[in-house]
Each structure stands twice: as C-alpha cells, then as structure tokens.
C-alpha atoms as a PDB file:
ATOM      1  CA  UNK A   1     -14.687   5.224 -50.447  1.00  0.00           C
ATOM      2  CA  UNK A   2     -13.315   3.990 -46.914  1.00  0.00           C
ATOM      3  CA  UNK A   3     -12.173   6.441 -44.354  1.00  0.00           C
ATOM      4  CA  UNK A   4      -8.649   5.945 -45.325  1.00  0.00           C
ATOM      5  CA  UNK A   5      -6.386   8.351 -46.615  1.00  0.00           C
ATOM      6  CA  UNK A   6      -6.387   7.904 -50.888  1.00  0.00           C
ATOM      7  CA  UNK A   7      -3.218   6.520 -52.259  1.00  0.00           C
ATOM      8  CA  UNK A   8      -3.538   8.808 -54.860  1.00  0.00           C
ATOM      9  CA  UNK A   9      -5.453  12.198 -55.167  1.00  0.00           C
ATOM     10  CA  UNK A  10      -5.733  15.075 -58.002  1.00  0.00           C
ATOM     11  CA  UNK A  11      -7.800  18.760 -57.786  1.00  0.00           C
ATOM     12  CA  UNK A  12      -7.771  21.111 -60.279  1.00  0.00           C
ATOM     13  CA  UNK A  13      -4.468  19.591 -61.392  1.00  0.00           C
ATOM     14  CA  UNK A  14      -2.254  20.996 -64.410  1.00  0.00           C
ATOM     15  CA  UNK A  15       0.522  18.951 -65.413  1.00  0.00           C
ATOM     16  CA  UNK A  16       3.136  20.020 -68.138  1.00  0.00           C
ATOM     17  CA  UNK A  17       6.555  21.339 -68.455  1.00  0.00           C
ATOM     18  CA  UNK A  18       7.990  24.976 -68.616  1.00  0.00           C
ATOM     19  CA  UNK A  19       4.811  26.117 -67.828  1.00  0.00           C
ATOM     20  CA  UNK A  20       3.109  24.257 -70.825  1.00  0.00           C
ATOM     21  CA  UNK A  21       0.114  22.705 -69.543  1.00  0.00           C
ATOM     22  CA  UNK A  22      -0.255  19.302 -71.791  1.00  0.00           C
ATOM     23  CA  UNK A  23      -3.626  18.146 -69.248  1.00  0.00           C
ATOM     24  CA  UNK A  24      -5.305  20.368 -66.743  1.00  0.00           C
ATOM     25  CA  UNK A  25      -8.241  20.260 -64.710  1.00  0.00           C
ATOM     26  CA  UNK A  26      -7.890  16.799 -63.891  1.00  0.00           C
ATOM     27  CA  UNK A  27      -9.919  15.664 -60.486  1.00  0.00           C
ATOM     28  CA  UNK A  28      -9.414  12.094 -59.284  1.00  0.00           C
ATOM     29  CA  UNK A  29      -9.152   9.724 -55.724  1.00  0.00           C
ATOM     30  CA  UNK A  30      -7.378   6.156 -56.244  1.00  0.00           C
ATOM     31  CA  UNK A  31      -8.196   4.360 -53.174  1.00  0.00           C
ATOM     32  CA  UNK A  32      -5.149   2.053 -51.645  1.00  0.00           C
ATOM     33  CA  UNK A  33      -4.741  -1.295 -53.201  1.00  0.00           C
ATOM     34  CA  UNK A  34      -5.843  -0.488 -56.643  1.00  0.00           C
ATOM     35  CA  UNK A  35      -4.784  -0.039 -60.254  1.00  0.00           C
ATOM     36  CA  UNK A  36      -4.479   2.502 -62.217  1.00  0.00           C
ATOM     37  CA  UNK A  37      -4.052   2.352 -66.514  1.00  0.00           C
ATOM     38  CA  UNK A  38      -2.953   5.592 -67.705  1.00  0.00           C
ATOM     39  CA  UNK A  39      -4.059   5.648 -71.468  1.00  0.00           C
ATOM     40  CA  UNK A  40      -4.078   7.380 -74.549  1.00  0.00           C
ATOM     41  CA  UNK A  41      -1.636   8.668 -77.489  1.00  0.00           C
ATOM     42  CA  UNK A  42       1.660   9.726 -77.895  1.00  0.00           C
ATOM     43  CA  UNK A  43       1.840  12.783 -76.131  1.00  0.00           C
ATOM     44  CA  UNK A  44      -1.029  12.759 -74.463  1.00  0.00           C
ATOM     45  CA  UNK A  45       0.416  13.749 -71.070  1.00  0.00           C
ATOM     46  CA  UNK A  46       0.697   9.614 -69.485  1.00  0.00           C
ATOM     47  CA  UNK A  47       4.215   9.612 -68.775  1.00  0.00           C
ATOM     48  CA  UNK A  48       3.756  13.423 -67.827  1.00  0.00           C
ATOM     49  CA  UNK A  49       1.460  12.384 -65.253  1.00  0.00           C
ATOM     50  CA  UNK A  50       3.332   9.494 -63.936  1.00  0.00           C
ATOM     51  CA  UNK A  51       6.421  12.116 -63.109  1.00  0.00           C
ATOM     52  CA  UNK A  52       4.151  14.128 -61.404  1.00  0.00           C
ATOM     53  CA  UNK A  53       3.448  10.855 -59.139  1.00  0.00           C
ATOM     54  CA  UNK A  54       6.788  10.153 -59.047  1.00  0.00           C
ATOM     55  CA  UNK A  55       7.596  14.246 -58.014  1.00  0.00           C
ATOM     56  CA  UNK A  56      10.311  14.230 -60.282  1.00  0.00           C
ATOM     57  CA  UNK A  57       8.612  17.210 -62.032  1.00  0.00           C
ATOM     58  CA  UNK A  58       6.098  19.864 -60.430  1.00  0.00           C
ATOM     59  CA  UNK A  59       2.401  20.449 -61.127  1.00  0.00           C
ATOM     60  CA  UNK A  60       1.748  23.309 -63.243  1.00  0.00           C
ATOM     61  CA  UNK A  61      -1.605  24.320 -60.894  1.00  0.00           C
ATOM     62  CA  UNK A  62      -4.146  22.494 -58.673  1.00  0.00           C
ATOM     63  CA  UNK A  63      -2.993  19.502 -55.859  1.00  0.00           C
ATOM     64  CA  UNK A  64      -1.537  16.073 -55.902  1.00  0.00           C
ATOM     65  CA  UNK A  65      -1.316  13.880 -53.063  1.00  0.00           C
ATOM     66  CA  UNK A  66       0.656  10.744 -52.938  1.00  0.00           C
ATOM     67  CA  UNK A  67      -0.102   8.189 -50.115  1.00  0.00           C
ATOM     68  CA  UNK A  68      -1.173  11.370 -48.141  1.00  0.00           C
ATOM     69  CA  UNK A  69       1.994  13.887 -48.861  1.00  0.00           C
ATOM     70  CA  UNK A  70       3.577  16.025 -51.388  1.00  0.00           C
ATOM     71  CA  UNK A  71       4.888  13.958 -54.403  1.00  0.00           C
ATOM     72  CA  UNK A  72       8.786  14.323 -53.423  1.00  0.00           C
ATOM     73  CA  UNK A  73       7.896  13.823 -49.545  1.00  0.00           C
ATOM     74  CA  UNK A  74       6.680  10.416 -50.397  1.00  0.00           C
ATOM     75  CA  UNK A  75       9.745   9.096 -53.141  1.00  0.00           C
ATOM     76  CA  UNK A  76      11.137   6.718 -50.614  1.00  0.00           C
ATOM     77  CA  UNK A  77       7.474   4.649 -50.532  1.00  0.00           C
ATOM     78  CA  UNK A  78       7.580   4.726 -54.444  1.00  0.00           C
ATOM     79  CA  UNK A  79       9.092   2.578 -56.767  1.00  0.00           C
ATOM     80  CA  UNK A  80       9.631   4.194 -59.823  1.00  0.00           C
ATOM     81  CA  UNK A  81      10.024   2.341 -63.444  1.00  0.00           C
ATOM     82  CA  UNK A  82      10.431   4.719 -65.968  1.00  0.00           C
ATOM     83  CA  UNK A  83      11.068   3.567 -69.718  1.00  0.00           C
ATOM     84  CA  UNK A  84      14.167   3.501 -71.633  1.00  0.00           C
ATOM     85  CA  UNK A  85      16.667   2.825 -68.917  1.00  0.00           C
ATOM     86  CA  UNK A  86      19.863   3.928 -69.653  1.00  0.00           C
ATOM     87  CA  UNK A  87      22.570   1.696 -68.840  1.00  0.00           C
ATOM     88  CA  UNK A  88      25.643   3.451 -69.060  1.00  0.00           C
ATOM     89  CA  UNK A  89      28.018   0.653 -70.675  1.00  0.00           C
ATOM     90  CA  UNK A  90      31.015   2.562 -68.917  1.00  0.00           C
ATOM     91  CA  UNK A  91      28.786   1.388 -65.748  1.00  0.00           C
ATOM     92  CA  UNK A  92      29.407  -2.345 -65.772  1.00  0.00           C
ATOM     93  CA  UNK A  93      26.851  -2.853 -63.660  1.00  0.00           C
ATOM     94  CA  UNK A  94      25.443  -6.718 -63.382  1.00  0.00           C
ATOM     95  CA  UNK A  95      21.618  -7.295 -63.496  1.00  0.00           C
ATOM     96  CA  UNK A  96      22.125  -8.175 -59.480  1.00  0.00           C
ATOM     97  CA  UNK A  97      23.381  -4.441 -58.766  1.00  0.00           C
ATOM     98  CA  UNK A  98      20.419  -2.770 -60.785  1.00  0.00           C
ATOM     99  CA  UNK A  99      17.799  -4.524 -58.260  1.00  0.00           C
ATOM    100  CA  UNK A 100      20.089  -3.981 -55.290  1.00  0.00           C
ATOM    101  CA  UNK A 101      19.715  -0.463 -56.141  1.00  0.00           C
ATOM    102  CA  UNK A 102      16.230  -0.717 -54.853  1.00  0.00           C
ATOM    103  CA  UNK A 103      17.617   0.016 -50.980  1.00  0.00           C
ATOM    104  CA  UNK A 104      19.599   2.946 -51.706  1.00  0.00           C
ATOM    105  CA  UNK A 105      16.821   5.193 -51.156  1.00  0.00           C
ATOM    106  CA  UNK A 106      17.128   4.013 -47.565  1.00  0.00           C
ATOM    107  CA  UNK A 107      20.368   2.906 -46.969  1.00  0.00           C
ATOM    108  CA  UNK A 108      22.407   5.767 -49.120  1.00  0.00           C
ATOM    109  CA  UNK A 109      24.462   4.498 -52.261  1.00  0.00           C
ATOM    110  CA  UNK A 110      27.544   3.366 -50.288  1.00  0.00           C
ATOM    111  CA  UNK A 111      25.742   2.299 -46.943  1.00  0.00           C
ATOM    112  CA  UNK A 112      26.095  -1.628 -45.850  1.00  0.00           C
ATOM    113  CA  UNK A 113      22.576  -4.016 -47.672  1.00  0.00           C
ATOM    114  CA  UNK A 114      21.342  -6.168 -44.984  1.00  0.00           C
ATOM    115  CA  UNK A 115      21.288  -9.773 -45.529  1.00  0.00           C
ATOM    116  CA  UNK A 116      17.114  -9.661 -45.539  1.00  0.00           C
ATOM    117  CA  UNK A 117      17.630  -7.223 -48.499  1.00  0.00           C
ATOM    118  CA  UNK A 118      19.803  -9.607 -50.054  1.00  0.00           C
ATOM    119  CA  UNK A 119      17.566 -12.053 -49.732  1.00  0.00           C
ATOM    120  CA  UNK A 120      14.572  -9.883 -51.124  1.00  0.00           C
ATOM    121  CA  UNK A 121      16.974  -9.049 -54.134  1.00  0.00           C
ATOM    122  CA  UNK A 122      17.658 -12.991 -54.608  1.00  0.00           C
ATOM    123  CA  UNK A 123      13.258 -13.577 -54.195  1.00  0.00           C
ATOM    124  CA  UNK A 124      12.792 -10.920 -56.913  1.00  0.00           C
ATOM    125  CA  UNK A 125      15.349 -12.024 -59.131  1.00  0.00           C
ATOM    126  CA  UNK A 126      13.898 -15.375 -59.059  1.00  0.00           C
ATOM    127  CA  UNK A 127      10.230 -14.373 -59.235  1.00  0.00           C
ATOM    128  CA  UNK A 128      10.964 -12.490 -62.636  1.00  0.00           C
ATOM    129  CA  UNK A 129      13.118 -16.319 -63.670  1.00  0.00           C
ATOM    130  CA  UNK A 130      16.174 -13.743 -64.300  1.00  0.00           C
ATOM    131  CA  UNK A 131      18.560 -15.599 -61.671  1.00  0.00           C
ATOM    132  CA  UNK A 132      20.078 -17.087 -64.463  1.00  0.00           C
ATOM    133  CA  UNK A 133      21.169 -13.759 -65.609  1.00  0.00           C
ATOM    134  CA  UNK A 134      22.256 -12.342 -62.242  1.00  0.00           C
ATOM    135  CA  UNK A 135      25.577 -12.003 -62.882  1.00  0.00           C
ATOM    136  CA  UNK A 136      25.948 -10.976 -66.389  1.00  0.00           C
ATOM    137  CA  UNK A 137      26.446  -7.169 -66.886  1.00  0.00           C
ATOM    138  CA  UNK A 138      22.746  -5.667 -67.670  1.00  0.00           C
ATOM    139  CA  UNK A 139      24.441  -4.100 -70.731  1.00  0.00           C
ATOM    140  CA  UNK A 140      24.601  -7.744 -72.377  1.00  0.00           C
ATOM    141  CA  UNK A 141      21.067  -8.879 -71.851  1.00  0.00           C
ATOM    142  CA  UNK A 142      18.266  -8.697 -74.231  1.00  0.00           C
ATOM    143  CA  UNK A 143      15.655  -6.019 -74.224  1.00  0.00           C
ATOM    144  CA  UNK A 144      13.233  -9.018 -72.274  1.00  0.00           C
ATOM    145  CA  UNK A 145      15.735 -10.048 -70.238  1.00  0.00           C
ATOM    146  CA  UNK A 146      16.283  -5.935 -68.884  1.00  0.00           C
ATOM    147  CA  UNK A 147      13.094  -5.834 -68.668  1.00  0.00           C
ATOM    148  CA  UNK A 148      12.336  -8.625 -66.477  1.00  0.00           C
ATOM    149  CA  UNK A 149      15.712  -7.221 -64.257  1.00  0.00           C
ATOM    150  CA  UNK A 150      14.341  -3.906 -64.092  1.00  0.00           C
ATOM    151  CA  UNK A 151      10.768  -5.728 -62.596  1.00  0.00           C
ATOM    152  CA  UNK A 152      12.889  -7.609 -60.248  1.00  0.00           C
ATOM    153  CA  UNK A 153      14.208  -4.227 -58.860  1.00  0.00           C
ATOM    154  CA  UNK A 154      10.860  -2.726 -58.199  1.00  0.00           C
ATOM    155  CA  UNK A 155       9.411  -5.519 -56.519  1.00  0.00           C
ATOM    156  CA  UNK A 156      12.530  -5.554 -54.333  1.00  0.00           C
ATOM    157  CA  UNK A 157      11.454  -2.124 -53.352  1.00  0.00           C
ATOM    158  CA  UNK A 158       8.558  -3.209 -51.408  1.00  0.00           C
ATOM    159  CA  UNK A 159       6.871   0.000 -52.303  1.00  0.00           C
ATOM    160  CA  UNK A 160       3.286   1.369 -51.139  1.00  0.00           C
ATOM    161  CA  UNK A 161       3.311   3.067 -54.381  1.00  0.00           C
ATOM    162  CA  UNK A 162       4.326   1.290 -57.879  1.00  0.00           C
ATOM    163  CA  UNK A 163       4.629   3.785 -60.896  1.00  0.00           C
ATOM    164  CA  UNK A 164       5.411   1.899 -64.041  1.00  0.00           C
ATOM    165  CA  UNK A 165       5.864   4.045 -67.968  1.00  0.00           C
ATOM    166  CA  UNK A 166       5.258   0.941 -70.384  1.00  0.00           C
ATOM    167  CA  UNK A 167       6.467  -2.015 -68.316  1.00  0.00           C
ATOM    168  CA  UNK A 168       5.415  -4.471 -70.930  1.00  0.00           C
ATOM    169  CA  UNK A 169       8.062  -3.180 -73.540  1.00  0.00           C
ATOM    170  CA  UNK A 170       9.778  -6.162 -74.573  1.00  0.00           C
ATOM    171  CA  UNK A 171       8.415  -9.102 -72.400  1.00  0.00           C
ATOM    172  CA  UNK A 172       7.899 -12.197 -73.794  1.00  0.00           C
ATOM    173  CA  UNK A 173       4.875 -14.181 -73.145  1.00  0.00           C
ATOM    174  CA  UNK A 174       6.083 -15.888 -69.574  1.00  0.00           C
ATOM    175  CA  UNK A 175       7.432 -12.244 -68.810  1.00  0.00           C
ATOM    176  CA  UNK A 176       4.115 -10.760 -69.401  1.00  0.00           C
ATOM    177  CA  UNK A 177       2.704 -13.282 -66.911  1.00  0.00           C
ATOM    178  CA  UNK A 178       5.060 -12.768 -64.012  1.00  0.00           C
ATOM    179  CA  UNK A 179       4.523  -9.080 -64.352  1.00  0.00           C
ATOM    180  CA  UNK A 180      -0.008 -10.039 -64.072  1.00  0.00           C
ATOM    181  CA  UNK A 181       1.144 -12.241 -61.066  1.00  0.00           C
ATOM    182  CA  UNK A 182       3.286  -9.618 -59.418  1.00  0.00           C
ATOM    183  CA  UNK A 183       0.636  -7.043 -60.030  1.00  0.00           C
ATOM    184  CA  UNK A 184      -1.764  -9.368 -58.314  1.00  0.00           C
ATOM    185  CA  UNK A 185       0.426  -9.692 -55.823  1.00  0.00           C
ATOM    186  CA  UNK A 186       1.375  -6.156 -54.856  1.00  0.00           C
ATOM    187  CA  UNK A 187      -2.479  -5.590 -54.858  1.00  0.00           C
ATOM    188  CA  UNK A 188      -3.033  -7.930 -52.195  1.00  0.00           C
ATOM    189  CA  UNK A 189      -0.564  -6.697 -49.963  1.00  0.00           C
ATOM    190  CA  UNK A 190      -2.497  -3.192 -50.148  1.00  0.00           C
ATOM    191  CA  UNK A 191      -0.029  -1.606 -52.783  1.00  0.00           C
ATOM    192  CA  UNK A 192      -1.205   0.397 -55.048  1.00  0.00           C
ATOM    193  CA  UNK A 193      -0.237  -0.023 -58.494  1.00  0.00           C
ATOM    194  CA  UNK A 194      -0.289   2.654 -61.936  1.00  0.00           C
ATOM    195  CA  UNK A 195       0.814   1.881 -65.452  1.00  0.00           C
ATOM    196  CA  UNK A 196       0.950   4.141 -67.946  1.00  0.00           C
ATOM    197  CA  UNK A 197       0.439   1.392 -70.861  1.00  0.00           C
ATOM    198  CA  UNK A 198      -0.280   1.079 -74.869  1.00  0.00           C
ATOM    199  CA  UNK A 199      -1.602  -2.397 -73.900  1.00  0.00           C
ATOM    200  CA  UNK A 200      -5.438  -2.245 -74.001  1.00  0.00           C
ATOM    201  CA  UNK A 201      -5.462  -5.983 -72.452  1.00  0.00           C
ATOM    202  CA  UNK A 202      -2.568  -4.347 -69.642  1.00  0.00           C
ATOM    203  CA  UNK A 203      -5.788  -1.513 -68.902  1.00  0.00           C
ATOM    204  CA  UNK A 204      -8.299  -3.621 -69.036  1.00  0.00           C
ATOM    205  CA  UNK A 205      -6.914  -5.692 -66.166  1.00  0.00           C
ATOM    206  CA  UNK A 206      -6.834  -2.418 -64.328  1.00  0.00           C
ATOM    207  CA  UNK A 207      -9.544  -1.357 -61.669  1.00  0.00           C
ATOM    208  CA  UNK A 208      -9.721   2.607 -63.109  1.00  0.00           C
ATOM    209  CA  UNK A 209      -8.680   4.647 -65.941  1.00  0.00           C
ATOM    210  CA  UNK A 210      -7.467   8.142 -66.571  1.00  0.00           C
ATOM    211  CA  UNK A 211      -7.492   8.492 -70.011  1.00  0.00           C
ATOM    212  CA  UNK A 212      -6.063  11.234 -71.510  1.00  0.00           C
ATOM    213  CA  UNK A 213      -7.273  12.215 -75.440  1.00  0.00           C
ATOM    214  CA  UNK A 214      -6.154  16.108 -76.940  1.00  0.00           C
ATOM    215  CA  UNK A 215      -5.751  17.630 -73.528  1.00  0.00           C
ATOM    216  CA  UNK A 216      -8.782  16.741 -71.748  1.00  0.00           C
ATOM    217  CA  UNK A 217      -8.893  13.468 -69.416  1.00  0.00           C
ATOM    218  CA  UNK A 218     -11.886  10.795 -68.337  1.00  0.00           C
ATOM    219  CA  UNK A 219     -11.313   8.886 -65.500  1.00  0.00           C
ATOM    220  CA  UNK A 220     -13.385   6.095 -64.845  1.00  0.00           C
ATOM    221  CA  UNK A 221     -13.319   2.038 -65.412  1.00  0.00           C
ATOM    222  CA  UNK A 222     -12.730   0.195 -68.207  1.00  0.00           C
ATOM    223  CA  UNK A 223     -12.755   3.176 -70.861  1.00  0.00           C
ATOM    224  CA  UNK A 224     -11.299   2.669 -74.232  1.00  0.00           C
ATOM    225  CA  UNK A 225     -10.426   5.280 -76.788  1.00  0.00           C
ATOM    226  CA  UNK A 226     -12.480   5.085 -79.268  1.00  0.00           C
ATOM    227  CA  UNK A 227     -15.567   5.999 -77.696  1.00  0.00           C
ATOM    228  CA  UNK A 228     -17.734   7.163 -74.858  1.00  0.00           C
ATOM    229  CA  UNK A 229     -17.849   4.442 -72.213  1.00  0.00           C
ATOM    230  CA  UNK A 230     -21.586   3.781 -71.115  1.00  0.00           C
ATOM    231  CA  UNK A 231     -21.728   2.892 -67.567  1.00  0.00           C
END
C-alpha cells in the first residue's frame, strides 16, 4: 500500500437497515485508482454496501471512510448510479437534462451550468453514442438506451469516487464496451471505481472482490462463488 490516504476503507463494519445487520465484521482498504466487484446473491448485502459508500444510509457498527471522510462528507466527489431509475413520466425530462443533473451537486438545482459543463455533458453523451437520443424525453428510450444516458451522467460527474448497483442491466454489446472503456478510463485518471455486479466477466475485470455469501464476506482478487479461491 502507498502512503496515500485509501479511497475506500472498512473496520469492524456492520451494514443493514433498522438495526438489522445483513454483513458485519467486514475489514477492507481499496487503494485509489482501483476496482472494486461487489458479488454475491440476492440479498446478500451488495447494494446495501454500496449505500453505505454512497452515505445514503448509516453503518450499523464499525468505520467507513470514503476518499478520507465520513460517507455523506464526501457525496459531492461521488457519482452515484443506483438501479432502477425512476423517471417520473410527469417529469418530461430529456436524456440531455438527466446528465446535466450531474453539476447540481455543485451548482444547486436552479444555479447557471457553465459552458465547460455543457461541453462535458455533450463529451459524455457522445462517448456513451446516445447523442442521437439527446433530445428525446428519457421516458421514451429503451431500457439500453437509459442505460447508456444514465452512464453518460456519471461520467459527466468527473467523480473521485464511482459507485455503480448493476450498471450492465440492459446494455447491448457496444454498450457493454463503452462502459469497459470508460472504466478504463476513469482508472487512469486515478478514480476509483465499485460495481456491485451479477456479471462474473464485469468482476473478473475488477482488481478486488468483496464477496458477500449468507452474511459473512471475503475480500480478495478474483474470487468466485462457488468455492474457496486458492491464492
């Protein structure tokens, strides 16, 4: 481990709701610029875990750290991608809006977008091929095509921290590859990246795994469900 400060560190930590432990005891350091696969069942505490990242619920017990601070003192270095997005159809919001909504952590919901953000918005839009689809109201786009808008917005985030619940619901084949090469990407650029994922080719491509099996959790690389990894 380098000197630096984790992006991402666990002790002793019980996650749950109401009080309802679903995982405890888990102890883990992600270093900056990594990957993380959060794996296992139904249930099995992943997307538990990831809004305990995301500090949109508490920890039970035990510490989290994200990028050095308390999970909600950090939300506004986090991009958050949680699944089933609920686009209210009294909202007519266009796919263009959804990823503009990646500055109003900063800016407030009515304060003025610069014309670099706009720009960012128009690079992200592009780099997920949903220009096309820009315009048209999010509520009339395909599952893929939501998807790939919904990508767009977090990379126009520009987050230290990306927390993803499933992104590959839905993507095609070329989706599937823009979301590797934007991965890739936000790697490089010293961002660190977790996925809570059913995809054991999405984990594999991951540097570590917590994997979480009946309340109790492994962390480690490249572990797989069905049995004890051997390095």
């Amino acid at each position: 481990m380098s000197d630096s400060v984790p992006a991402l560190s666990a002790k002793a930590l019980s996650i749950g709701h109401e009080k309802r432990p679903v995982v405890s005891g888990i102890d883990f350091e992600l270093e900056a610029g990594s990957s993380l696969a959060l794996v296992g069942g139904n249930g099995s505490g992943k997307t538990t875990m990831l809004r305990t990242l995301a500090g949109l619920i508490p920890p039970l017990s035990g510490t989290v750290r994200v990028l050095g601070a308390e999970p909600a003192a950090a939300v506004r270095r986090v991009a958050w991608l949680g699944q089933f997005q609920n686009t209210n159809p009294l909202l007519p919001l266009r796919a263009r809006d959804v990823v503009r909504m990646a500055f109003y952590p900063g800016r407030g919901l009515w304060g003025t977008i610069s014309r670099d953000d706009e720009n960012a918005v128009d690079e992200a839009l592009a780099f997920f091929g949903a220009s096309a689809f820009a315009k048209k109201p999010i509520s009339d786009l395909s599952g893929g095509q939501r998807q790939r808008v919904y990508l767009a917005y977090v990379l126009a985030r520009r987050a230290q921290l990306v927390l993803m619940d499933e992104p590959l619901s839905n993507l095609d084949v070329i989706g599937m590859d823009l979301y590797t090469h934007a991965v890739e990407s936000w790697k490089s650029q010293g961002t660190t990246v977790v996925v809570a994922t059913h995809s054991a080719e999405d984990a594999a491509a991951c540097d570590r795994t917590l994997l979480f099996e009946q309340g109790r959790w492994r962390f480690g690389t490249g572990l797989t469900l069905e049995h004890d990894h051997h390095h």
